[in-house]
C-alpha atoms as a PDB file:
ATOM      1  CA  UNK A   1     -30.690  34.436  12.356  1.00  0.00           C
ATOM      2  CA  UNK A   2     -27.747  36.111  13.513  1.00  0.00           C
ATOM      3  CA  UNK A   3     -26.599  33.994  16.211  1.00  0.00           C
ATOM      4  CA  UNK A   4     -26.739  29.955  16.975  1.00  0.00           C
ATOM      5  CA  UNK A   5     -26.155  27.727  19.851  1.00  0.00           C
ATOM      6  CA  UNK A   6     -25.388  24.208  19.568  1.00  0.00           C
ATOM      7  CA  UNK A   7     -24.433  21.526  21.479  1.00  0.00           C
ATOM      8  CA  UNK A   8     -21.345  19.066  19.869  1.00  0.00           C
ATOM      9  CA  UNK A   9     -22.113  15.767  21.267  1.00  0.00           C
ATOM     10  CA  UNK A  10     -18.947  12.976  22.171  1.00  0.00           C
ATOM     11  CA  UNK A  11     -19.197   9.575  21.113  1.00  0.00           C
ATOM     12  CA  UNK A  12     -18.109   6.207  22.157  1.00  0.00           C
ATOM     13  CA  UNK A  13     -16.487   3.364  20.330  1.00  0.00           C
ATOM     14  CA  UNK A  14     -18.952   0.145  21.462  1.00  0.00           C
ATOM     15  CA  UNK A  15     -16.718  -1.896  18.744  1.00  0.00           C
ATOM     16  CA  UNK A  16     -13.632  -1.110  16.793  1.00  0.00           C
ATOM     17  CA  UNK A  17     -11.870  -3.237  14.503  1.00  0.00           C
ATOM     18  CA  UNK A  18      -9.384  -2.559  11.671  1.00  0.00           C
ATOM     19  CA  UNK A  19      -9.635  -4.964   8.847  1.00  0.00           C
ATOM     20  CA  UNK A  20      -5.871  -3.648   7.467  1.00  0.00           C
ATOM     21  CA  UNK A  21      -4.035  -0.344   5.970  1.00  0.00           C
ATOM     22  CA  UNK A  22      -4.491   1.423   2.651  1.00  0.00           C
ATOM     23  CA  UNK A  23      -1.602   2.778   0.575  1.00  0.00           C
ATOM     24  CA  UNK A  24      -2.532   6.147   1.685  1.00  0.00           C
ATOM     25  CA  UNK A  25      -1.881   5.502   5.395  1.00  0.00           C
ATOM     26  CA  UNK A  26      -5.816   5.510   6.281  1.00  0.00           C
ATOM     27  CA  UNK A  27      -6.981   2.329   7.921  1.00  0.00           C
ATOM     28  CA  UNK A  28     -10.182   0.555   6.929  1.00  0.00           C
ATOM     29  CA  UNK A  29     -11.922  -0.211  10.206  1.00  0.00           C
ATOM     30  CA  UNK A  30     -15.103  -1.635  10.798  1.00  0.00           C
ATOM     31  CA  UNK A  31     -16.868   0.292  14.066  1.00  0.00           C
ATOM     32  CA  UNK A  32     -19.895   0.699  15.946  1.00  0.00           C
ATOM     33  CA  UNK A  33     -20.041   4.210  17.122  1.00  0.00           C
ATOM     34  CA  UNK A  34     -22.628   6.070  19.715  1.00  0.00           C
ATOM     35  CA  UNK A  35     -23.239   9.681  20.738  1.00  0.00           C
ATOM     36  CA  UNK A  36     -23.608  10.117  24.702  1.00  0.00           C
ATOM     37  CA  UNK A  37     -24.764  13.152  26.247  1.00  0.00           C
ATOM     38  CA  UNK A  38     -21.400  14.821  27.179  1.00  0.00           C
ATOM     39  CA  UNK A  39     -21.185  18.072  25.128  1.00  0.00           C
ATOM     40  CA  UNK A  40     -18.909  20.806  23.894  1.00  0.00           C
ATOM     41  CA  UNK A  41     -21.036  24.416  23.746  1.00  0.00           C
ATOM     42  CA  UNK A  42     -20.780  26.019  20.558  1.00  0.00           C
ATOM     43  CA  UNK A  43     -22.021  29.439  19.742  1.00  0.00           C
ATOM     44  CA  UNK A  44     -21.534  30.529  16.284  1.00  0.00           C
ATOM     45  CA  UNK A  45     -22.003  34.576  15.503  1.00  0.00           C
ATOM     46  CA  UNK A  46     -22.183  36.753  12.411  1.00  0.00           C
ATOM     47  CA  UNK A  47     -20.216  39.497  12.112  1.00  0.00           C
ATOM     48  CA  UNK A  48     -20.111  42.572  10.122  1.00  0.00           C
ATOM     49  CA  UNK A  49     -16.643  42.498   9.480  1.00  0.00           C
ATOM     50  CA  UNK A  50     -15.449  39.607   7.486  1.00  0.00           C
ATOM     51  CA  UNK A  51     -13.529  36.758   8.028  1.00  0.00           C
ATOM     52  CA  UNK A  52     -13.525  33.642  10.931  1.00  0.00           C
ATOM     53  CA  UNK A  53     -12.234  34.706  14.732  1.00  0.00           C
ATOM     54  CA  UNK A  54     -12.441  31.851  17.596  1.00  0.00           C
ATOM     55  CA  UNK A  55     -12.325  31.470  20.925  1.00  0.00           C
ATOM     56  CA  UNK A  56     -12.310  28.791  23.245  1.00  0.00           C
ATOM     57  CA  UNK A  57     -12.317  28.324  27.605  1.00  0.00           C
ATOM     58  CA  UNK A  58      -9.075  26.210  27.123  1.00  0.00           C
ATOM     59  CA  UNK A  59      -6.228  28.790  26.303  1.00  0.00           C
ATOM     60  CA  UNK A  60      -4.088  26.041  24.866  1.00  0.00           C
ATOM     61  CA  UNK A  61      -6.485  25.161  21.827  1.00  0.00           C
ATOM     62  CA  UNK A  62      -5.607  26.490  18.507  1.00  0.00           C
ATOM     63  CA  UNK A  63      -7.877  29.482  17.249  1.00  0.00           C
ATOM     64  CA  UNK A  64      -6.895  29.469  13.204  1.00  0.00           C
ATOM     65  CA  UNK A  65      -5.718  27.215  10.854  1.00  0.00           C
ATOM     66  CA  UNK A  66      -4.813  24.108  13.301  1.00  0.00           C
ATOM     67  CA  UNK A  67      -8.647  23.901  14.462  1.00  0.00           C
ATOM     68  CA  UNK A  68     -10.947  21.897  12.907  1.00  0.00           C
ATOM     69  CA  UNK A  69     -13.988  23.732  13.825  1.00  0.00           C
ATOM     70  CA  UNK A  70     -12.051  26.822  12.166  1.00  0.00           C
ATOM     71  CA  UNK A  71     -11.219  25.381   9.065  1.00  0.00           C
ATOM     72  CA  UNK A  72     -15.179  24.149   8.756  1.00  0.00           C
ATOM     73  CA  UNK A  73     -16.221  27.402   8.724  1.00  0.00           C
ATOM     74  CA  UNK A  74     -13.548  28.095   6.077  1.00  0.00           C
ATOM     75  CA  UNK A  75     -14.379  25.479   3.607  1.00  0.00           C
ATOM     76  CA  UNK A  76     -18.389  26.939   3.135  1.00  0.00           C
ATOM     77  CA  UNK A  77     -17.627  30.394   3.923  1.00  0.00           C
ATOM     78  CA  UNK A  78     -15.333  29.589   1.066  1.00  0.00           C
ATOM     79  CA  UNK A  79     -17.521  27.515  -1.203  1.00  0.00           C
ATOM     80  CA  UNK A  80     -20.634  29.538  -0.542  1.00  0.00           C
ATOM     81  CA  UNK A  81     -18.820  33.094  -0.997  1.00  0.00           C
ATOM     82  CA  UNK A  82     -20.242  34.170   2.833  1.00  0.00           C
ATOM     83  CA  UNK A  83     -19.213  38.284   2.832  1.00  0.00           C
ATOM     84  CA  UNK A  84     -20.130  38.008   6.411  1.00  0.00           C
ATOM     85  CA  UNK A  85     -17.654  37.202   9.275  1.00  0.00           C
ATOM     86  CA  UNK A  86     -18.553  34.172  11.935  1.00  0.00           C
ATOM     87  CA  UNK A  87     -17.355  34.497  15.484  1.00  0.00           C
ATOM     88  CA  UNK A  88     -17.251  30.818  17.124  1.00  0.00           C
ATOM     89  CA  UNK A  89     -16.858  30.116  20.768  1.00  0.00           C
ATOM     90  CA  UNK A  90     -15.986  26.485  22.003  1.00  0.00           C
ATOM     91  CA  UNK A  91     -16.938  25.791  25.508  1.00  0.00           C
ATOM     92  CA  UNK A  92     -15.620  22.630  25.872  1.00  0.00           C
ATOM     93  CA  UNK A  93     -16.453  20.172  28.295  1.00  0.00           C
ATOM     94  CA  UNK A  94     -15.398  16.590  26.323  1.00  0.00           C
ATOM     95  CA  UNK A  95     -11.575  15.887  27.265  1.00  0.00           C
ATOM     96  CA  UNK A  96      -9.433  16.886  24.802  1.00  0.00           C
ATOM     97  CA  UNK A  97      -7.475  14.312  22.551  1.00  0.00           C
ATOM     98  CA  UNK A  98      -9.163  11.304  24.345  1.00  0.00           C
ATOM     99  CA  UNK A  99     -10.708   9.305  21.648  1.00  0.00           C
ATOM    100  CA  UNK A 100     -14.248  10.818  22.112  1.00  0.00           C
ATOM    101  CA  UNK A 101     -14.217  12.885  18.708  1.00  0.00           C
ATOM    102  CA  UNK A 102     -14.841  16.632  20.518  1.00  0.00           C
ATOM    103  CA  UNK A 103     -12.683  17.797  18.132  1.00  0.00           C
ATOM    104  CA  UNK A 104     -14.874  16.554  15.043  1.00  0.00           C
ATOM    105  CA  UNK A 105     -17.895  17.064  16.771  1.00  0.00           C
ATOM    106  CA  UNK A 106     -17.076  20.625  17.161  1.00  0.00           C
ATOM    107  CA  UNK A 107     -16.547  20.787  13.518  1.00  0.00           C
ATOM    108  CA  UNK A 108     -19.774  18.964  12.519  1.00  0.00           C
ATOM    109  CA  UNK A 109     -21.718  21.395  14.722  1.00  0.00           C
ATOM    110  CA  UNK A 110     -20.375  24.641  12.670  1.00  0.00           C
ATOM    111  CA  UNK A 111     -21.085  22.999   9.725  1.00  0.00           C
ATOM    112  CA  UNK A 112     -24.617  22.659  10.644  1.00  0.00           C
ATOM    113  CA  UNK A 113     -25.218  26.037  12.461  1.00  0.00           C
ATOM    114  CA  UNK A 114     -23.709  27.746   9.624  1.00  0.00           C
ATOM    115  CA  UNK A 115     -25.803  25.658   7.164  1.00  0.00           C
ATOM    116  CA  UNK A 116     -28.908  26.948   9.041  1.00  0.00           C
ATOM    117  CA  UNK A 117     -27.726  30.701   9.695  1.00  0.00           C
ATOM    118  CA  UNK A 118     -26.885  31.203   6.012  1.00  0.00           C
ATOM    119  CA  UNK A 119     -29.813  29.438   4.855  1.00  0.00           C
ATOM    120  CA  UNK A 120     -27.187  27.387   2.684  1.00  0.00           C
ATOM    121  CA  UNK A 121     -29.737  24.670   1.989  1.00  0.00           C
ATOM    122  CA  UNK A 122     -27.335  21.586   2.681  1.00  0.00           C
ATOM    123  CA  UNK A 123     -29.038  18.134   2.849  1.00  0.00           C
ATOM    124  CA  UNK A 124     -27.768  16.010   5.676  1.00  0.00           C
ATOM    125  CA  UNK A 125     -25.836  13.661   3.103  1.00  0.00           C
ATOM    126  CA  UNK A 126     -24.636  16.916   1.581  1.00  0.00           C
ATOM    127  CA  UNK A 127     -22.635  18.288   4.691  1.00  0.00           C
ATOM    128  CA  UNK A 128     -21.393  14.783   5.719  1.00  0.00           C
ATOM    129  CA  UNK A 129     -19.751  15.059   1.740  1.00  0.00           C
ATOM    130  CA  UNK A 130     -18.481  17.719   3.240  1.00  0.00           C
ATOM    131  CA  UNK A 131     -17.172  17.095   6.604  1.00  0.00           C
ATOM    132  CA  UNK A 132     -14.776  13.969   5.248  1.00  0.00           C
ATOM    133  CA  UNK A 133     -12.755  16.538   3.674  1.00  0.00           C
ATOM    134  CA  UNK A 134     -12.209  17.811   7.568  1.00  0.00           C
ATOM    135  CA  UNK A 135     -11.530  14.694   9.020  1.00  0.00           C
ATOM    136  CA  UNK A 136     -13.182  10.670   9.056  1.00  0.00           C
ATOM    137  CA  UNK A 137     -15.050  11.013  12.328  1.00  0.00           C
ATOM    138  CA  UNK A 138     -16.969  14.508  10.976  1.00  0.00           C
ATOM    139  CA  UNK A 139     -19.664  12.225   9.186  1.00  0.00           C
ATOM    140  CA  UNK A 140     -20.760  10.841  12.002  1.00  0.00           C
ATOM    141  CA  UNK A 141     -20.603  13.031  14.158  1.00  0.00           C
ATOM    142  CA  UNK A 142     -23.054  14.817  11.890  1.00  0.00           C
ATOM    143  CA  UNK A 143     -25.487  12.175  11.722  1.00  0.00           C
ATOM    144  CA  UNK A 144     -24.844  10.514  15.431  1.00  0.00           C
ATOM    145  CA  UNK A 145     -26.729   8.047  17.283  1.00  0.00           C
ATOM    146  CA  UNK A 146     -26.080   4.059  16.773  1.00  0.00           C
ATOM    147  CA  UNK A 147     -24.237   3.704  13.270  1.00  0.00           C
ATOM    148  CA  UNK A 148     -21.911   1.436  11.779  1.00  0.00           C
ATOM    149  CA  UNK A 149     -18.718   2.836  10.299  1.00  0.00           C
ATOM    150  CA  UNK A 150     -16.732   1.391   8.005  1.00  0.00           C
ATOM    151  CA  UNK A 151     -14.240   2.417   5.027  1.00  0.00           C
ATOM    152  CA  UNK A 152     -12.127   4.485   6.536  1.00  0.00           C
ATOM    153  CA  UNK A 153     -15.373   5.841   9.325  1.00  0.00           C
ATOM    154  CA  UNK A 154     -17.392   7.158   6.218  1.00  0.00           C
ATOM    155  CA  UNK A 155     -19.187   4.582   5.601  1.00  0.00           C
ATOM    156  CA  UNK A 156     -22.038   5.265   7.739  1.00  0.00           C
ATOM    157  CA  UNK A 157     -24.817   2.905   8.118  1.00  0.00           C
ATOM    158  CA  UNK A 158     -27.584   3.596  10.857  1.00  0.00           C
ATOM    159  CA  UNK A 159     -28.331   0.813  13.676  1.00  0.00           C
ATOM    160  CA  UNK A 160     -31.049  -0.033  15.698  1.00  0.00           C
ATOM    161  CA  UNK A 161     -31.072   2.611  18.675  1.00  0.00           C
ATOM    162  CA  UNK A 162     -28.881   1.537  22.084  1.00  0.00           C
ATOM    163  CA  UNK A 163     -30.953   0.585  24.907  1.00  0.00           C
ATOM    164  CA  UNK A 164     -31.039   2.790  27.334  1.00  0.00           C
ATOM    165  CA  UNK A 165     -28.367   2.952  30.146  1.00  0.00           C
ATOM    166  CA  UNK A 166     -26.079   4.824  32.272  1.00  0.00           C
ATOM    167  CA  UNK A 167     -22.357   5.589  30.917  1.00  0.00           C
ATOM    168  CA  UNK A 168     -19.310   5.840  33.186  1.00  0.00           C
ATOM    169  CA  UNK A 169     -16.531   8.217  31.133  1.00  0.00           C
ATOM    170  CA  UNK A 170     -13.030   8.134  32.067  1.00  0.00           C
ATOM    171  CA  UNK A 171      -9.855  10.193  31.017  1.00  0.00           C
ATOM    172  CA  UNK A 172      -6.722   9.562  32.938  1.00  0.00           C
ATOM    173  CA  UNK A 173      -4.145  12.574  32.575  1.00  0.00           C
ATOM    174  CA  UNK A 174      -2.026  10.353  29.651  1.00  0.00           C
ATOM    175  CA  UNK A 175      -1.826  11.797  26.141  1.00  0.00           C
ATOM    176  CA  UNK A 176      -2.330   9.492  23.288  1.00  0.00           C
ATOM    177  CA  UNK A 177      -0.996   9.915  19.843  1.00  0.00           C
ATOM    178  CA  UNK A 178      -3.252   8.197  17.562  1.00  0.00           C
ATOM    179  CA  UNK A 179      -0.699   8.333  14.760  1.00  0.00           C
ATOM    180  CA  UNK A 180       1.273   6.263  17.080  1.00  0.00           C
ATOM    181  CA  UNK A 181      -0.843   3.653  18.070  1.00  0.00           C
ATOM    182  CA  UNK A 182      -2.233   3.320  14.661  1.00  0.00           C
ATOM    183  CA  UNK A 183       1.769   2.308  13.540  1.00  0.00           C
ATOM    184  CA  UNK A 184       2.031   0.114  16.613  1.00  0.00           C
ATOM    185  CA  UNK A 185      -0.836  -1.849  15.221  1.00  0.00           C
ATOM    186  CA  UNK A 186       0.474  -2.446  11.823  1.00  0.00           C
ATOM    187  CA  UNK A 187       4.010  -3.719  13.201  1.00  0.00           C
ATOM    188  CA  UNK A 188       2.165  -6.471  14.964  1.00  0.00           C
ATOM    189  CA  UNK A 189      -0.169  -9.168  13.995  1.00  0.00           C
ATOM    190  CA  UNK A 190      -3.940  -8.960  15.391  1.00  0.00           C
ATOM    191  CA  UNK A 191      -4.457 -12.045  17.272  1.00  0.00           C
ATOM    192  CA  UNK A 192      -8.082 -11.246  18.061  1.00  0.00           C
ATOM    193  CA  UNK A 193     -10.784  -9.335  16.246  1.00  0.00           C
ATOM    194  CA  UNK A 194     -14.004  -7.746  17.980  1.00  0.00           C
ATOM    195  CA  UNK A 195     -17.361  -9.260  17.430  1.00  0.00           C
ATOM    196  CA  UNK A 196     -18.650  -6.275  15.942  1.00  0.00           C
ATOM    197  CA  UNK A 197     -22.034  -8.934  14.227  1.00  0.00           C
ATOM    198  CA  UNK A 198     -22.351  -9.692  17.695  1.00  0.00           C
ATOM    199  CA  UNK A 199     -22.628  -6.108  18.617  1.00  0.00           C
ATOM    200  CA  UNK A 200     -25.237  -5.420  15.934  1.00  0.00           C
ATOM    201  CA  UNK A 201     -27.327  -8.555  16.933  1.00  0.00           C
ATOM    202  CA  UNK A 202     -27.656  -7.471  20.479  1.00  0.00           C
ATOM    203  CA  UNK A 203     -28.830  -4.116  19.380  1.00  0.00           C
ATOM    204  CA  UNK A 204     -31.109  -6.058  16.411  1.00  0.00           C
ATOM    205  CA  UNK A 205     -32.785  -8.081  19.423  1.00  0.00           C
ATOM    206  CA  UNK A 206     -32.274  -4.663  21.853  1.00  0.00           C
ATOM    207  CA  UNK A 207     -30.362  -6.353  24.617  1.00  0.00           C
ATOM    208  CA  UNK A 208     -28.041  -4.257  26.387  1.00  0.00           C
ATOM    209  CA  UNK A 209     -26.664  -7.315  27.820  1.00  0.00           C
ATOM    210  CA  UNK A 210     -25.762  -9.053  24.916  1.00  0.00           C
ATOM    211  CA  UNK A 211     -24.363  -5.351  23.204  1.00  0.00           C
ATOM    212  CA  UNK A 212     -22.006  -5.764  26.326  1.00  0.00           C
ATOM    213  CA  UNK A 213     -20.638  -8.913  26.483  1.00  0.00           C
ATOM    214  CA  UNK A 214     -19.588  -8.457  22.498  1.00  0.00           C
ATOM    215  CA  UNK A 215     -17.899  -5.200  23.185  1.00  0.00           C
ATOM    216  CA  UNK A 216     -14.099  -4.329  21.798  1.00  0.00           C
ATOM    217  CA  UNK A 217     -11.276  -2.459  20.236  1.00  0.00           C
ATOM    218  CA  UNK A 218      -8.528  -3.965  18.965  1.00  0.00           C
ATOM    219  CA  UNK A 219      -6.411  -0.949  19.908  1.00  0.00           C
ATOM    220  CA  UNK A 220      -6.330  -1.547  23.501  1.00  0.00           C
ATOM    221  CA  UNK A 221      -3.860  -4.284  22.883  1.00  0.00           C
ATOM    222  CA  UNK A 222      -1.452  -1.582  21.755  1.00  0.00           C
ATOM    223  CA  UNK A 223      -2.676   1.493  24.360  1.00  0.00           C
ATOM    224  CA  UNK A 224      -2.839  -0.536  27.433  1.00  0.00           C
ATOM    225  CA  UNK A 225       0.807  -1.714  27.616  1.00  0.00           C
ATOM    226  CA  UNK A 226       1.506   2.196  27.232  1.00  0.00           C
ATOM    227  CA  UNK A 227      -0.394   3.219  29.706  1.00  0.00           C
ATOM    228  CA  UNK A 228      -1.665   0.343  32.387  1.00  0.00           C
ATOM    229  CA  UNK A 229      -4.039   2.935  34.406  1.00  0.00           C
ATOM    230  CA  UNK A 230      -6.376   2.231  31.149  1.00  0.00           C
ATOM    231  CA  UNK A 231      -7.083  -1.066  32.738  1.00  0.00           C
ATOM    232  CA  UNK A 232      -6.807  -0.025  36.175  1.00  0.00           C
ATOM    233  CA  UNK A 233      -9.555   1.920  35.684  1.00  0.00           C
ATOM    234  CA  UNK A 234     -12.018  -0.948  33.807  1.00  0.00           C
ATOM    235  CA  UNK A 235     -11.282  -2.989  36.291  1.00  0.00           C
ATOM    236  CA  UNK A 236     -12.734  -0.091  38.425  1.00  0.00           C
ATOM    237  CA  UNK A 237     -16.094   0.166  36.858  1.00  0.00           C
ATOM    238  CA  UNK A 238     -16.230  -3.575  36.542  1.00  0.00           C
ATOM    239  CA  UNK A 239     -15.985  -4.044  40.471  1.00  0.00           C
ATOM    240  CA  UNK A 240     -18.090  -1.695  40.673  1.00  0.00           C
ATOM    241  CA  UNK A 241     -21.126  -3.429  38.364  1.00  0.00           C
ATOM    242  CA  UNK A 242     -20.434  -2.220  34.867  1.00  0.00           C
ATOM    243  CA  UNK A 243     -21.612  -4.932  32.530  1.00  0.00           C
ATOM    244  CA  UNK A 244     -18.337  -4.068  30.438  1.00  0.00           C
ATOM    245  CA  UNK A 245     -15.798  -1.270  30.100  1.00  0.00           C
ATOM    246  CA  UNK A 246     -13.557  -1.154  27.626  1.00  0.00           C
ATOM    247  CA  UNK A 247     -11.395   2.080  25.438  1.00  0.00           C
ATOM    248  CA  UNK A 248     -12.939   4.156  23.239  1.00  0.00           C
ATOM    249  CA  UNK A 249     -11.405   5.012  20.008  1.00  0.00           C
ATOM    250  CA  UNK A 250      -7.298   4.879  20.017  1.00  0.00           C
ATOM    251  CA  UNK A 251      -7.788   6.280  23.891  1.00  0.00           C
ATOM    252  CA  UNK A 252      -6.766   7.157  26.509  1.00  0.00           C
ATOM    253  CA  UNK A 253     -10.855   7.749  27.618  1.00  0.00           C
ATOM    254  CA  UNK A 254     -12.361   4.339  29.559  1.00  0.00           C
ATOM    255  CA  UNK A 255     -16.282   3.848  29.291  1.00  0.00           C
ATOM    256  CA  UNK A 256     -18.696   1.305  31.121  1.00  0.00           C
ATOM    257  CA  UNK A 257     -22.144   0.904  30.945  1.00  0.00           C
ATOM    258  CA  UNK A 258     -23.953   0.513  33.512  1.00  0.00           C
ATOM    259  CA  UNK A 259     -27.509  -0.316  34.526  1.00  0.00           C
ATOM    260  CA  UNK A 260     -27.810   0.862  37.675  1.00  0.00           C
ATOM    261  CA  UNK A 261     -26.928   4.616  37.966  1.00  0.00           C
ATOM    262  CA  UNK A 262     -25.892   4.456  41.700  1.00  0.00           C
ATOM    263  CA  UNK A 263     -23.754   1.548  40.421  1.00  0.00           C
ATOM    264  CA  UNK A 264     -21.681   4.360  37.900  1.00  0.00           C
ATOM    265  CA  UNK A 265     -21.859   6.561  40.689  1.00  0.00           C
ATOM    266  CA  UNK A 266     -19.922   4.130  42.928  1.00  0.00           C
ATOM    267  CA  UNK A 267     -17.590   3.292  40.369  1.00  0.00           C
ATOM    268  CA  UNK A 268     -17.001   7.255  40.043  1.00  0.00           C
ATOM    269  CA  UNK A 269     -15.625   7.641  43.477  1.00  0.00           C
ATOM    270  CA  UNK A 270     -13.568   4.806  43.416  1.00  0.00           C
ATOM    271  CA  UNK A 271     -11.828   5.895  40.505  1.00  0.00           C
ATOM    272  CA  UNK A 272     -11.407   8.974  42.076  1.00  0.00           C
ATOM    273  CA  UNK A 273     -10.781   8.641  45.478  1.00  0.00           C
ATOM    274  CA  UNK A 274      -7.722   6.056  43.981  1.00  0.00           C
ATOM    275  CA  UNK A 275      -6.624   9.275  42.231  1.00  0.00           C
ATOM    276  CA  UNK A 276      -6.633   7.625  38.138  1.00  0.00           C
ATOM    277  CA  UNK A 277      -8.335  10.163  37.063  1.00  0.00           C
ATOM    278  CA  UNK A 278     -10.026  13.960  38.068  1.00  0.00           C
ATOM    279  CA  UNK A 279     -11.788  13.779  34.748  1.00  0.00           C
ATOM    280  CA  UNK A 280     -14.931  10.972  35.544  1.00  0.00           C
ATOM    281  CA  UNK A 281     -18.515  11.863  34.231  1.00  0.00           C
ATOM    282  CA  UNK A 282     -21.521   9.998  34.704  1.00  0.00           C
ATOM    283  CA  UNK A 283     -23.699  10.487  31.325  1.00  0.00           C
ATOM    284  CA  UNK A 284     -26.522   8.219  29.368  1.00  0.00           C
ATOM    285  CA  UNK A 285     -26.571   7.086  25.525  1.00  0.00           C
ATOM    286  CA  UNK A 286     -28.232  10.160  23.132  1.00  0.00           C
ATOM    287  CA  UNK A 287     -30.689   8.827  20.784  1.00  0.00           C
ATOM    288  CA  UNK A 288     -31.456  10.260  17.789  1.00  0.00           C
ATOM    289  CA  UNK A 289     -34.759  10.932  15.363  1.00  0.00           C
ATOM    290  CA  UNK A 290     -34.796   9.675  12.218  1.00  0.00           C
ATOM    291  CA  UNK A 291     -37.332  11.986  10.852  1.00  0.00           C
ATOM    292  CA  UNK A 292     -35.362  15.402  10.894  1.00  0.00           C
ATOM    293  CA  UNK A 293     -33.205  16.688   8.219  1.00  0.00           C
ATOM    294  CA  UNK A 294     -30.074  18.927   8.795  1.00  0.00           C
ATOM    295  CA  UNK A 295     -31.467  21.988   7.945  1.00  0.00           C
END
């Protein structure tokens, strides 16, 4: 195998809670994450002569050190002793720096196509060991699908799968620093905490409804007053028939599900045609099997 093809899939946040802040500066966090079927291409090459080289559609990403796909291949090009090079193009197509994980899920897809291309013989478990040394969300975004999180996102424990419905995804043109809201957090006092048992029960008893109505993230009570167009625009897909929209991750990215897809559609040019955002996709929940290991 001398050349792979992979597609990095972005996730959603359908609860987020942190339970309080370690010494360290990590947060523990209780979450229930999902993959959705908006993708980053990644094509991963050997080469005769050695070392990493990467390239990307978006000339203002990092191509050495300060990506995270880049140092990925470093750490088992590393570990393994690899005398070959790897050349690694990132078509990306998830916003950048939105709370969707592209970033990590880049990373957890070269850890996997390399795995397979080298014949490096990694369990699943074993490159998730691997990919919290890169960054929290890596983990999952090696095993995807419905899983809780917890610890500091490492803690991965698979769900029952999401019922099946259309997903509205939103990025206004804001940056958000997660560093920042993450401090803004700990210099106030949570007054509300997501049901994230609620969550799990809806998707126990597989009712999209009920997965809905229990949806949160206690970050949007330090996002939003930074940047109001985040509820703007869930007000948006909730006139428009979402059963709930809400943040994903520290933000700026707005999600609703939907179970109409003419419904998301509608709530797509709205959103637009009030100009909060250019960057509105209309995408579905990716389930995953069970039954496959990584390599």
């Amino acid at each position: 195998m001398n050349q792979i093809e992979l597609k990095a899939l972005a996730k959603i946040n359908l609860g987020l809670d942190v339970l309080g802040r370690r010494e360290n500066g990590y947060h523990d966090v209780r979450m229930v994450m999902q993959s959705i079927y908006l993708y980053d291409e990644v094509k991963i090459e050997k080469t005769e002569a050695p070392g990493i080289t990467l390239a990307s559609n978006l000339s203002f990403l990092p191509t050495g050190e300060g990506n995270i796909a880049y140092k990925a291949a470093k750490l088992l090009m590393e570990e393994f002793h690899i005398p070959a090079g790897v050349r690694i193009t990132l078509n990306k197509h998830i916003p950048v720096a939105a709370g969707l994980a592209g970033g990590s899920s880049n990373a957890a897809a070269v850890l996997f196509g390399m795995n397979r291309m080298f014949r490096l013989g990694l369990k699943q478990e074993e490159l998730m060991a691997r990919g919290v040394r890169l960054g929290a969300d890596v983990p999952y975004c090696i095993m995807r699908g419905t899983v809780l999180a917890e610890g500091i996102g490492e803690e991965l424990s698979v769900l029952p799968a999401m019922p099946k419905c259309t997903v509205l995804i939103a990025k206004p043109p804001v940056s958000v620093s997660t560093k920042v809201v993450y401090e803004a957090l700990d210099a106030k006092e949570i007054a509300e905490h997501p049901d994230i048992d609620g969550i799990i029960d809806g998707l126990e008893k597989h009712s999209l409804k009920q997965v809905a109505a229990c949806m949160g993230n206690v970050l949007e009570d330090v996002t939003i007053p930074m940047h109001p167009v985040i509820e703007q625009i869930k007000q948006e897909m909730k006139d428009a028939g979402a059963l709930n929209a809400m943040m994903s991750g520290s933000g700026p990215t707005v999600f609703g599900l939907f179970e109409s897809r003419a419904a998301a559609r509608e709530a797509q040019r709205r959103i637009r045609e009030k100009s909060l955002t250019r960057q509105v996709y209309v995408t579905s929940i990716h389930s995953v099997r069970r039954d496959q290991d990584a390599n």
